[in-house]
Every structure is written in C-alpha cells, then in structure tokens.
N, C-alpha and C. Protein backbone atom coordinates (compact mmCIF):
# COMPACT_ATOMS: atom_id res chain seq x y z
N UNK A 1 105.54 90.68 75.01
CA UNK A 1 106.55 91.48 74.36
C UNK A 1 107.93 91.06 74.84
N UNK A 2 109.02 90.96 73.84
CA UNK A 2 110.05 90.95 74.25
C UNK A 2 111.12 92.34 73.86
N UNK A 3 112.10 92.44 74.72
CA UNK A 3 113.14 93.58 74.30
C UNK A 3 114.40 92.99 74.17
N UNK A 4 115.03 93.50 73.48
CA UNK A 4 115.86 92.84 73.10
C UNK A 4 117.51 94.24 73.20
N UNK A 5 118.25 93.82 73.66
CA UNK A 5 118.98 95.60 73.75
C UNK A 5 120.70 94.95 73.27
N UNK A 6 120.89 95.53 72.47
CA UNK A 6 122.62 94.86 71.85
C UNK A 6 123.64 96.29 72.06
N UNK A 7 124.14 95.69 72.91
CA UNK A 7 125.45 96.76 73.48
C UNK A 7 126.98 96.26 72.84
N UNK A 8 127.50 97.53 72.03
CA UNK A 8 128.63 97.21 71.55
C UNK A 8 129.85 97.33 72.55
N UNK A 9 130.50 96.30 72.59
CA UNK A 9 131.82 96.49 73.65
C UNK A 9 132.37 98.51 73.52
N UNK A 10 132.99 98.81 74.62
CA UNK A 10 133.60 99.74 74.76
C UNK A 10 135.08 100.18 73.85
N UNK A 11 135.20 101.71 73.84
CA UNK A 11 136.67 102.00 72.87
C UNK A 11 137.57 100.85 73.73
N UNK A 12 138.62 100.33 72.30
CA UNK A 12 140.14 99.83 73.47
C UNK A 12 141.26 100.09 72.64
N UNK A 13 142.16 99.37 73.45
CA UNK A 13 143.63 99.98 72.86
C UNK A 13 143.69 98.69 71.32
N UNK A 14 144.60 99.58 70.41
CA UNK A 14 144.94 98.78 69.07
C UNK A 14 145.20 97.62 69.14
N UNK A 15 146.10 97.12 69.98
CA UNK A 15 147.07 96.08 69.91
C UNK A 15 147.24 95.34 71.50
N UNK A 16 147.26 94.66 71.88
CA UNK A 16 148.09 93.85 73.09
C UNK A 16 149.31 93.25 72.72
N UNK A 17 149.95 93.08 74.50
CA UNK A 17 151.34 92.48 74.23
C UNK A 17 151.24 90.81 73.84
N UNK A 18 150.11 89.97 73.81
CA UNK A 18 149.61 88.94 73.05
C UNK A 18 149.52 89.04 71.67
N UNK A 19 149.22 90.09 71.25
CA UNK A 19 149.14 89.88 69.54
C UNK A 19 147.79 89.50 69.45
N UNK A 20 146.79 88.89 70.12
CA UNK A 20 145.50 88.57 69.49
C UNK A 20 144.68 89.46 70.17
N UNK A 21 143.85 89.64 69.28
CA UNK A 21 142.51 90.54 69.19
C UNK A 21 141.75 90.47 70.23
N UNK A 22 141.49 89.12 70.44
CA UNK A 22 140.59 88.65 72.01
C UNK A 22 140.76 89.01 72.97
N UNK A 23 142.16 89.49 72.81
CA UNK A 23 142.62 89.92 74.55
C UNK A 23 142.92 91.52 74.61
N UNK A 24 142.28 92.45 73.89
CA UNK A 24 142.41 93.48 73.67
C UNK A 24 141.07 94.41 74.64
N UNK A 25 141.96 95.12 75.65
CA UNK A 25 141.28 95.71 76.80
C UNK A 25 140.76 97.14 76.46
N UNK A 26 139.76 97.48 77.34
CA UNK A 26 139.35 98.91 77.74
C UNK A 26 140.58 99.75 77.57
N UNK A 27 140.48 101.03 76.92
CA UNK A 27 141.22 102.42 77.53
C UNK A 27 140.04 103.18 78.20
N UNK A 28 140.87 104.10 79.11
CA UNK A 28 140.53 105.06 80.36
C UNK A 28 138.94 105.20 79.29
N UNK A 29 138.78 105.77 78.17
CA UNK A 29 137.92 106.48 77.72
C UNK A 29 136.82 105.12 77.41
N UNK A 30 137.44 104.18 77.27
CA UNK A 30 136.12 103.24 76.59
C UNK A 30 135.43 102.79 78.37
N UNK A 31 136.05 102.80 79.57
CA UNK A 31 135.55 102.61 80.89
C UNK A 31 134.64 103.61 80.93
N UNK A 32 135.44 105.05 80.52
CA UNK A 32 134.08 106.12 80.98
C UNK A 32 132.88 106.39 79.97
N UNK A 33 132.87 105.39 79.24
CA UNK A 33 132.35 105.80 77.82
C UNK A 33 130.70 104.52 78.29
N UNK A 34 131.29 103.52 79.14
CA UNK A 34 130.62 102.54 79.20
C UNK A 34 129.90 102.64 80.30
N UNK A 35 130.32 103.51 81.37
CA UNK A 35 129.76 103.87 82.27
C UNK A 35 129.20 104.91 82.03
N UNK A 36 129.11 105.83 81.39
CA UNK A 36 127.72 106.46 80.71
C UNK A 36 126.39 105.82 80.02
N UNK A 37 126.68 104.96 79.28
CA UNK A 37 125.81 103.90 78.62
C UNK A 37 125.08 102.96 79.82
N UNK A 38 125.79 102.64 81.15
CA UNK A 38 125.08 102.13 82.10
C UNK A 38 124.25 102.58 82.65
N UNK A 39 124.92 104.05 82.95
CA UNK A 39 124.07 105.19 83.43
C UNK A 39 122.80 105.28 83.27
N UNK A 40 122.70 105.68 81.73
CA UNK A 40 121.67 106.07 80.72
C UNK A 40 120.94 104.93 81.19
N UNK A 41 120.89 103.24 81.08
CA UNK A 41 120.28 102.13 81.09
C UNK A 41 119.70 102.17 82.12
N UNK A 42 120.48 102.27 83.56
CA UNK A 42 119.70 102.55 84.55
C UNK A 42 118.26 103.18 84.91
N UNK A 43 118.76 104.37 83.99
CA UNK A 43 117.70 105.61 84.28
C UNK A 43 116.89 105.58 83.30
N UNK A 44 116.82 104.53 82.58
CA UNK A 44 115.69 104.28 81.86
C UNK A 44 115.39 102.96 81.55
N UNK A 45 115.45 102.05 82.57
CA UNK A 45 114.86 100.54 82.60
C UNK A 45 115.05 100.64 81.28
N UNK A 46 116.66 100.19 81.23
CA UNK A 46 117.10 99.71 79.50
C UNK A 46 117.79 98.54 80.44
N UNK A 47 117.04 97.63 81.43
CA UNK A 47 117.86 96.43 82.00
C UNK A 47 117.45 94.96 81.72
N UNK A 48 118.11 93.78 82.06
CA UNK A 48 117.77 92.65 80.99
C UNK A 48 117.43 91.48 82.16
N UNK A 49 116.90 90.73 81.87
CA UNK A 49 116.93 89.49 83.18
C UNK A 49 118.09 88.15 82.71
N UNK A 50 118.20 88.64 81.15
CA UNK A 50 119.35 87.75 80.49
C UNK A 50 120.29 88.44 79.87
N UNK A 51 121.89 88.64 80.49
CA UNK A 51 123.01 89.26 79.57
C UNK A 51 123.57 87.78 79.08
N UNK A 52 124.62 88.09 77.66
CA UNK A 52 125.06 87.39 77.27
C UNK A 52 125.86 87.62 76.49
N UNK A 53 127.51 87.71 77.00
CA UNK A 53 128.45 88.13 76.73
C UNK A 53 129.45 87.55 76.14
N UNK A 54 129.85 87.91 74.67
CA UNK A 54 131.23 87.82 74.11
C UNK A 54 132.35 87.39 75.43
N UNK A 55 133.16 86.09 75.21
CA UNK A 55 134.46 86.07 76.18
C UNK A 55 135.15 87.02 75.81
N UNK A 56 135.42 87.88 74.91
CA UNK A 56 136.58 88.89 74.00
C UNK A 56 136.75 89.32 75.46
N UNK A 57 137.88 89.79 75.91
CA UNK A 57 138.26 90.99 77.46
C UNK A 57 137.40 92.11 76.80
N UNK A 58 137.69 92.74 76.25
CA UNK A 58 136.80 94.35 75.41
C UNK A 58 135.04 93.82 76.32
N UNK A 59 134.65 93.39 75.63
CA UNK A 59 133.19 92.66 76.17
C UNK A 59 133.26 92.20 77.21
N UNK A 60 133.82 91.37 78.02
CA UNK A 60 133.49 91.11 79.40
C UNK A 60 133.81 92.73 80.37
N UNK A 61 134.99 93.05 79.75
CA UNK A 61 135.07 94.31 80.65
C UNK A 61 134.22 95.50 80.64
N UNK A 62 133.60 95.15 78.88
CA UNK A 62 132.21 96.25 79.00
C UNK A 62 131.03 96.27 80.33
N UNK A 63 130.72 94.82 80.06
CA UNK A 63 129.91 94.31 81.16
C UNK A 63 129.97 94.48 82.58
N UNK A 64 131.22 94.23 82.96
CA UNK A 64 132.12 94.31 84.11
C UNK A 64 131.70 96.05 84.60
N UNK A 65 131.93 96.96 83.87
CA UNK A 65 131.67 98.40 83.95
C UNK A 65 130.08 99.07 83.94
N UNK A 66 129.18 98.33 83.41
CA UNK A 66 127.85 98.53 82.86
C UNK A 66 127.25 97.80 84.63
N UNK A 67 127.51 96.45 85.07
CA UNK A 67 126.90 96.38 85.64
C UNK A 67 126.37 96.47 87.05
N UNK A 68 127.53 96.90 87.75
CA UNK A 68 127.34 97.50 89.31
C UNK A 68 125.71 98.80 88.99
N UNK A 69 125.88 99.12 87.42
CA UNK A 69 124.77 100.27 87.69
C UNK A 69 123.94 100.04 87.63
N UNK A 70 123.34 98.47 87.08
CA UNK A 70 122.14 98.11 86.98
C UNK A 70 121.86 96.84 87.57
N UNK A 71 122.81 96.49 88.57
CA UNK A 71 122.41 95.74 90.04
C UNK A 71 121.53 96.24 90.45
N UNK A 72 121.19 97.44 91.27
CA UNK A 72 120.11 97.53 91.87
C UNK A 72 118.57 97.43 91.04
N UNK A 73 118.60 97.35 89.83
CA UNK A 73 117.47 97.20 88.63
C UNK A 73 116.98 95.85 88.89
N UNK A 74 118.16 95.13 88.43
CA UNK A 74 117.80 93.72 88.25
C UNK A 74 118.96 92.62 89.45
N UNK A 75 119.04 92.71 90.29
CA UNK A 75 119.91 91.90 91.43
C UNK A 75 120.11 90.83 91.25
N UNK A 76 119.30 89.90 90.26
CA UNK A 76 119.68 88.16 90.01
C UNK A 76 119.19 87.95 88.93
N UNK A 77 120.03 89.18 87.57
CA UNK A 77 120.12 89.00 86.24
C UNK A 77 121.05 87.41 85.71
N UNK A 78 120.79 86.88 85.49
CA UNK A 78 121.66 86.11 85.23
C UNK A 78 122.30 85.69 83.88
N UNK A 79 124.12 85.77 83.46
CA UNK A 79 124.86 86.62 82.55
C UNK A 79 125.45 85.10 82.61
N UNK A 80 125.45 85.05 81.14
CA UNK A 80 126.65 83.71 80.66
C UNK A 80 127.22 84.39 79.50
N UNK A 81 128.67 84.43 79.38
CA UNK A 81 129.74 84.31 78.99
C UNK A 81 130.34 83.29 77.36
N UNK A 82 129.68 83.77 76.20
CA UNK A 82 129.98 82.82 75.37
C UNK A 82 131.05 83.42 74.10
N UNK A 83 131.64 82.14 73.76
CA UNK A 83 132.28 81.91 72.57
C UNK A 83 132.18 82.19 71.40
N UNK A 84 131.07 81.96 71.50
CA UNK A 84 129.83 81.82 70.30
C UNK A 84 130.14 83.32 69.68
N UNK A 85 129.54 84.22 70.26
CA UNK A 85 129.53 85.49 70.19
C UNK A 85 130.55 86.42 70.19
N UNK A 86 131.74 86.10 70.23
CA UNK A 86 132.94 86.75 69.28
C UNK A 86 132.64 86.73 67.89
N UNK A 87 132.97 87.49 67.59
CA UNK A 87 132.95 88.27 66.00
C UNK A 87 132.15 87.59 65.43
N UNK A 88 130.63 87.11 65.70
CA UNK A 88 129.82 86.62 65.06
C UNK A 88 129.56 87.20 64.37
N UNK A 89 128.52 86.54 63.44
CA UNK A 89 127.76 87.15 62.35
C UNK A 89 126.41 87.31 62.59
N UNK A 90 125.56 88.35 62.15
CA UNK A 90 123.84 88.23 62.57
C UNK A 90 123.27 87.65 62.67
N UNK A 91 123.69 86.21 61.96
CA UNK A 91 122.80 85.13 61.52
C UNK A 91 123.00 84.15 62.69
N UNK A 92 124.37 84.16 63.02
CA UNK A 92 124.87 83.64 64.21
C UNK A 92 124.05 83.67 65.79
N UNK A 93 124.21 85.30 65.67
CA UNK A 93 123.80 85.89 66.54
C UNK A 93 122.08 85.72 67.18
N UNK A 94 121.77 85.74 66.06
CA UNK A 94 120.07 85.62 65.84
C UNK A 94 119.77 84.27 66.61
N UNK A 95 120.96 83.02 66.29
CA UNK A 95 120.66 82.03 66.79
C UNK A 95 120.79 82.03 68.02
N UNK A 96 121.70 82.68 68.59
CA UNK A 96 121.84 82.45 70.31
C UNK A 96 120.55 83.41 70.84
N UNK A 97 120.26 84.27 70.65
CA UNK A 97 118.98 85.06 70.92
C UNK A 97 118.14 84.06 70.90
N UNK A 98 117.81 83.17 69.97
CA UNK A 98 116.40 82.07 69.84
C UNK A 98 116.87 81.57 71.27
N UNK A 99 118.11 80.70 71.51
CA UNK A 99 118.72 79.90 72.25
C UNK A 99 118.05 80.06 73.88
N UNK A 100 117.87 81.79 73.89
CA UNK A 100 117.14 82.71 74.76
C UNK A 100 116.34 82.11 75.25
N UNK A 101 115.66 81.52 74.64
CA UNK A 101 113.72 80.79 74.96
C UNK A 101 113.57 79.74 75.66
N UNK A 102 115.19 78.91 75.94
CA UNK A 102 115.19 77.99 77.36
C UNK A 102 115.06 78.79 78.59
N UNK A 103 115.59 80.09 79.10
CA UNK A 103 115.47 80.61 80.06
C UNK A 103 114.09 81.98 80.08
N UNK A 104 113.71 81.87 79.00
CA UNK A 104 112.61 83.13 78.71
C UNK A 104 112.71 84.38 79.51
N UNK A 105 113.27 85.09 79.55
CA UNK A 105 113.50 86.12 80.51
C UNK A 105 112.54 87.36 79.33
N UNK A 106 112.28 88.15 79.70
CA UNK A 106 111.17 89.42 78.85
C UNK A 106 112.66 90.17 78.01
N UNK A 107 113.31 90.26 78.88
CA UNK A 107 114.17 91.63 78.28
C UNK A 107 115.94 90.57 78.19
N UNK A 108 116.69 91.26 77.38
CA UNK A 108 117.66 90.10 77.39
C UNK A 108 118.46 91.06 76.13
N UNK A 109 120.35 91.30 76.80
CA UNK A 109 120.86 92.11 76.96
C UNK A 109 122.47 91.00 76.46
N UNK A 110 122.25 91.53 74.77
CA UNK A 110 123.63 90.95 74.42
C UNK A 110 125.06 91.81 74.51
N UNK A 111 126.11 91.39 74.50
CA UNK A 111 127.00 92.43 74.74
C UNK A 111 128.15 91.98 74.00
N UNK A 112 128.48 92.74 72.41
CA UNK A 112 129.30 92.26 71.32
C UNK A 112 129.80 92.80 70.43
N UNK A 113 130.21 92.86 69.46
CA UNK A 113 131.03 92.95 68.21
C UNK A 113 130.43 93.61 67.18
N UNK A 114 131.26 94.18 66.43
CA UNK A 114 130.63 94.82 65.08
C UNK A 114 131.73 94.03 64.29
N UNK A 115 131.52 93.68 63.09
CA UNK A 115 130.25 94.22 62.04
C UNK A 115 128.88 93.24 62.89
N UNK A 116 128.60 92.29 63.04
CA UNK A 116 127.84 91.67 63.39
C UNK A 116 126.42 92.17 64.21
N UNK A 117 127.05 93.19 65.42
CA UNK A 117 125.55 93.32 65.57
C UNK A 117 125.21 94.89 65.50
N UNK A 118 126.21 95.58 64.34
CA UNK A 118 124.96 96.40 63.62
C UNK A 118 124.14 95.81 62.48
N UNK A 119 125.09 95.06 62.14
CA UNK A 119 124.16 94.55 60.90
C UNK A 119 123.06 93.49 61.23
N UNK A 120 123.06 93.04 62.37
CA UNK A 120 121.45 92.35 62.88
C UNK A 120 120.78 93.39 63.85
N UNK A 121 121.48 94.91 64.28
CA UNK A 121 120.06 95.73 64.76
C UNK A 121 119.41 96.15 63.30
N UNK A 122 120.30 96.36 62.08
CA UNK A 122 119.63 97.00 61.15
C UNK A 122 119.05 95.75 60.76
N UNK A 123 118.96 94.41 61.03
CA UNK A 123 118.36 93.40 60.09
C UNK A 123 116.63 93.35 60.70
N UNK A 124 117.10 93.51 61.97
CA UNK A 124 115.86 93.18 62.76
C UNK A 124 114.48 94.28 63.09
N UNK A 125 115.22 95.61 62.40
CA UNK A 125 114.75 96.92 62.93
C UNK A 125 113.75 96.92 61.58
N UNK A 126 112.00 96.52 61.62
CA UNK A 126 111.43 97.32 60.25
C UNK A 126 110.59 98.36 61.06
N UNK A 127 110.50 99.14 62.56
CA UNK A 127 109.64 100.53 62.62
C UNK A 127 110.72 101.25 63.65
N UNK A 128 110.94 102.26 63.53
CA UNK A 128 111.55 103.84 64.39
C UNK A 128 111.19 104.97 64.06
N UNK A 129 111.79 105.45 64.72
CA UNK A 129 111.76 106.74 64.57
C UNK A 129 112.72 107.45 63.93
N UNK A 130 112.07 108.22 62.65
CA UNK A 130 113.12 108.40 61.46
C UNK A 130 114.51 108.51 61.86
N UNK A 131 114.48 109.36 63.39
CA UNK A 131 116.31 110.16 63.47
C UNK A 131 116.67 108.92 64.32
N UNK A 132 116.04 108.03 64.73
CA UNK A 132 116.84 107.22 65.69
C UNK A 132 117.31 105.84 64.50
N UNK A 133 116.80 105.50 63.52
CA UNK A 133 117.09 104.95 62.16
C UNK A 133 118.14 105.37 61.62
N UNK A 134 118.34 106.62 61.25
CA UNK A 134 119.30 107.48 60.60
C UNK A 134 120.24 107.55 61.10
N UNK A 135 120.60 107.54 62.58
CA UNK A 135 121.58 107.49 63.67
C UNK A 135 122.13 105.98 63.53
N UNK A 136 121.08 105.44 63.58
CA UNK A 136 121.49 104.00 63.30
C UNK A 136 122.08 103.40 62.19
N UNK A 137 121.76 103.50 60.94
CA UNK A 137 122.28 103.21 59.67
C UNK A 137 123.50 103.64 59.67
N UNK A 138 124.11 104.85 60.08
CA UNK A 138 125.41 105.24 59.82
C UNK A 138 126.63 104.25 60.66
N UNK A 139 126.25 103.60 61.62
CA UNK A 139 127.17 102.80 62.68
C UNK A 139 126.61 102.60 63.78
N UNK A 140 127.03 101.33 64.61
CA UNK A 140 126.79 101.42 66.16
C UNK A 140 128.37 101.27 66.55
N UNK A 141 128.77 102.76 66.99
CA UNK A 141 130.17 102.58 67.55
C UNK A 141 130.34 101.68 68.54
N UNK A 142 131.63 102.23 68.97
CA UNK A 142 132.18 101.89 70.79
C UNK A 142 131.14 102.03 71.45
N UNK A 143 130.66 101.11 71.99
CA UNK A 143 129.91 101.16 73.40
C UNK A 143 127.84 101.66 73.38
N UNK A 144 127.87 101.74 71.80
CA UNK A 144 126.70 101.98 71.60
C UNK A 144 125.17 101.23 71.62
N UNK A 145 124.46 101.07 72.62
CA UNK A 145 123.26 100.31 72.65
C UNK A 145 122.26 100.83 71.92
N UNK A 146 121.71 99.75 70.93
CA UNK A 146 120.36 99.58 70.19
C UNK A 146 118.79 98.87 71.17
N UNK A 147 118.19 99.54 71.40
CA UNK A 147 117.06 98.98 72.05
C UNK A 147 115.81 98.43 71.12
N UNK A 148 116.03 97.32 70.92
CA UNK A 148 114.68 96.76 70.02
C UNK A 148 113.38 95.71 70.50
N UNK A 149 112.45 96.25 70.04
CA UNK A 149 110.94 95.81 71.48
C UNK A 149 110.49 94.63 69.98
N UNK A 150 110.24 93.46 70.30
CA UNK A 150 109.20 92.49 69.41
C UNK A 150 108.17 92.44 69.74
N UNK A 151 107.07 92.38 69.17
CA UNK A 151 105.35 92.10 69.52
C UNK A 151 105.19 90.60 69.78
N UNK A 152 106.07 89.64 70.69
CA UNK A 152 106.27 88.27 70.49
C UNK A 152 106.20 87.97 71.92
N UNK A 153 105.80 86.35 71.81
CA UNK A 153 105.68 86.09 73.62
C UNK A 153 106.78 85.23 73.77
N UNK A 154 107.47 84.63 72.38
CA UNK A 154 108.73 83.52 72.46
C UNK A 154 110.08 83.94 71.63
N UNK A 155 111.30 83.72 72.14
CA UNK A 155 112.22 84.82 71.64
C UNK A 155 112.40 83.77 70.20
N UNK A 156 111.86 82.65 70.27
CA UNK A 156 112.22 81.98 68.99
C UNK A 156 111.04 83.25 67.53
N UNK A 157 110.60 83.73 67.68
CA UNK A 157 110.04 84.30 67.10
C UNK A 157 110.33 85.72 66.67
N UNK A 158 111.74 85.62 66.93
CA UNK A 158 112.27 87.12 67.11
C UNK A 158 112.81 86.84 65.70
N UNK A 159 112.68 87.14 64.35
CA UNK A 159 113.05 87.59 63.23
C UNK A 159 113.62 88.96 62.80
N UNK A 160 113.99 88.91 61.46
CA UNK A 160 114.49 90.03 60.54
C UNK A 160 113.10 90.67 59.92
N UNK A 161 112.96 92.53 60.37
CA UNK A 161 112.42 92.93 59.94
C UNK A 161 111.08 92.60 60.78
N UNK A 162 111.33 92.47 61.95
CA UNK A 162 109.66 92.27 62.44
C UNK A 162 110.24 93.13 64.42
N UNK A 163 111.47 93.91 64.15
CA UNK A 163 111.46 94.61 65.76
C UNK A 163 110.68 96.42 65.39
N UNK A 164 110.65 96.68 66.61
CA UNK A 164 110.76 97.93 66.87
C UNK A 164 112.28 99.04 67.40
N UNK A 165 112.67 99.70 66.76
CA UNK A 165 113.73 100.43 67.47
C UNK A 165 113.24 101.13 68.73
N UNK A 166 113.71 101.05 69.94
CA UNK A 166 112.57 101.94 71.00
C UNK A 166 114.28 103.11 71.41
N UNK A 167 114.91 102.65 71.04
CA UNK A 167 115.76 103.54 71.28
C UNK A 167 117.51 103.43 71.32
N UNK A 168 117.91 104.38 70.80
CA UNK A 168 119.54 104.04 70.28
C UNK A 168 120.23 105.33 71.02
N UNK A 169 121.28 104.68 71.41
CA UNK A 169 122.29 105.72 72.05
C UNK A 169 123.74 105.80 71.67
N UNK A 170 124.04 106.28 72.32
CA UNK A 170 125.92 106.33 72.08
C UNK A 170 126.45 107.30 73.49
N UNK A 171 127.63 107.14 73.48
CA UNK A 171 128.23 108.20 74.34
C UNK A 171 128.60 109.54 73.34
N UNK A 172 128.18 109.66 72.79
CA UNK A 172 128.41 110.90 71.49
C UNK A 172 127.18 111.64 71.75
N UNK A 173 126.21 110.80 71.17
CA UNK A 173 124.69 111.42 71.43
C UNK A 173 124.41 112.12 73.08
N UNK A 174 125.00 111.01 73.99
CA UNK A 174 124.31 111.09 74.98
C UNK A 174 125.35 112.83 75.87
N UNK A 175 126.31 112.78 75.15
CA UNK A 175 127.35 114.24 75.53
C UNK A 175 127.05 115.11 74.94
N UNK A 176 126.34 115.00 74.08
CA UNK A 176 125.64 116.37 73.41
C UNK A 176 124.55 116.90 74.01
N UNK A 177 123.76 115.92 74.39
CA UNK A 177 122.08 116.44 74.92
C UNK A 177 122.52 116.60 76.30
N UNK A 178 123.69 116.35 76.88
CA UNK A 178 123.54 117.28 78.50
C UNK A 178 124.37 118.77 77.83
N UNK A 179 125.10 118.52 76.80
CA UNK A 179 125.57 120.02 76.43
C UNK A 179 124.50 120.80 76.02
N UNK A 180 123.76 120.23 75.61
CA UNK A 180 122.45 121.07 74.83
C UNK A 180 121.08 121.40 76.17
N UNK A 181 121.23 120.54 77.26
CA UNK A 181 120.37 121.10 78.49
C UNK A 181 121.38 122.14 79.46
C-alpha cells in the first residue's frame, strides 16, 4: 500500500514588496493555521518518509511550520525542494509522484498549490466517505491536507480514479470539532 497525503501551502499575505507571487509569505494566521494541520498529522500518523516541496516561500514555509511536529514521527524523512511543483498542474504533479518510485518510501507527503492539487486529489479519489468527498469537492483551502491510501506496491502505479480518500482536513473542520467536544 501506498499513501499518498497533499498539503496545501498555508493562508499568506496578497502581495510582496517583489511583486512576484513566488515570494509571497505566511501571515500570523496561515503559521497557526499550519501548525494545527501538523498537529492533527502527528496525532494521527498522517507522516511521510518522502516530502516534496514547492520552492514558492508560502510552501517551504508551510513545511518549515508542519515539521518540527512530525520530527519525532519520522527523524530522517527526507524532503527535496522542487520547481517543478509551483503552480503545477495534476498531470504534472502525478508525474513527480511516479518520480517517487526511485526512492520508494510507503507514505510520501507533497506540499503545494491549488488549482492543481485539488484537482488531482479529486482526480485520484474513486472511494470515501460520502462527507469527507463532499468536503472535498467544494475546495482544498489554505493549508488543507487530503489523505489518499492506493492498493499498489509501486508509486508508478498510482493513477486517476484508483485512490482511497482515508481522510481530509482543514483548519476550519478541525476548529469546529474541538468546539463541538
């Protein structure tokens, strides 16, 4: 089995004093927003033996925030940093996931962009659970992780329409259900 878990960079500010998009950082709220989402990962072995991160600042600094919490999970995860994966497209995306299968790690933890990777959790997602689908179809905001499990032993085999959703979050969802306990 492989898992596969796509974390959307954290809220950030509109604009930088650069003018380009790439260099557009965390606000206060997308740090604490991301460190809830680590949280959550922690406390439920949502951890990867392969991250693979957008250069965008938004995305490295997601990462940057996510992972002191899941050091002690995985201590010699090992995280490369690509190009590639700015504002990709699913199809794009899909390819660096195959790319995955030189280092084969079980679980493997992208960290990126929308439109791109809601539209490859919804490409890849054909079984869930109705409300975690429904949650899903509408958006994967700021900072929101999709957890998707394949019945596969090679990530080259990871297609459209052949994952499992095992579980979707947000910092929205996840502030409601401690309001609601």
């Amino acid at each position: 089995m492989r898992r596969l878990m796509l974390l959307r960079h954290a809220k950030t500010e509109g604009t930088t004093p650069s003018g380009e998009d790439s260099d557009r950082r965390l606000v206060p709220r997308g740090f604490a927003d991301a460190h809830l989402i680590g949280r959550w990962m922690a406390e439920h072995d949502a951890v990867a033996d392969l991250v693979l991160v957008s250069t965008a600042v938004r995305a490295r600094q997601t990462w940057e925030a996510v992972a002191p919490l899941l050091a002690a999970h995985v201590p010699n995860a090992e995280v490369a940093y690509l190009d590639d994966l700015y504002l990709a497209d699913p199809i794009d995306i899909l390819r660096i996931i195959h790319g995955a299968a030189d280092d084969d790690p079980a679980r493997l933890l992208v960290v990126g962009h929308n439109p791109g990777l809601h539209e490859l959790a919804l490409g890849l997602t054909a079984e869930a659970d109705e409300s975690l689908r429904r949650a899903l179809s509408h958006n994967l905001p700021t900072s929101a992780l999709a957890v998707i499990d394949f019945a596969v032993d090679d990530w080259r085999d990871v297609s459209f329409r052949r994952g499992r959703l095992a579980a979707f979050v947000t910092p929205k969802l996840l502030s409601q259900s401690m309001q609601d306990n």
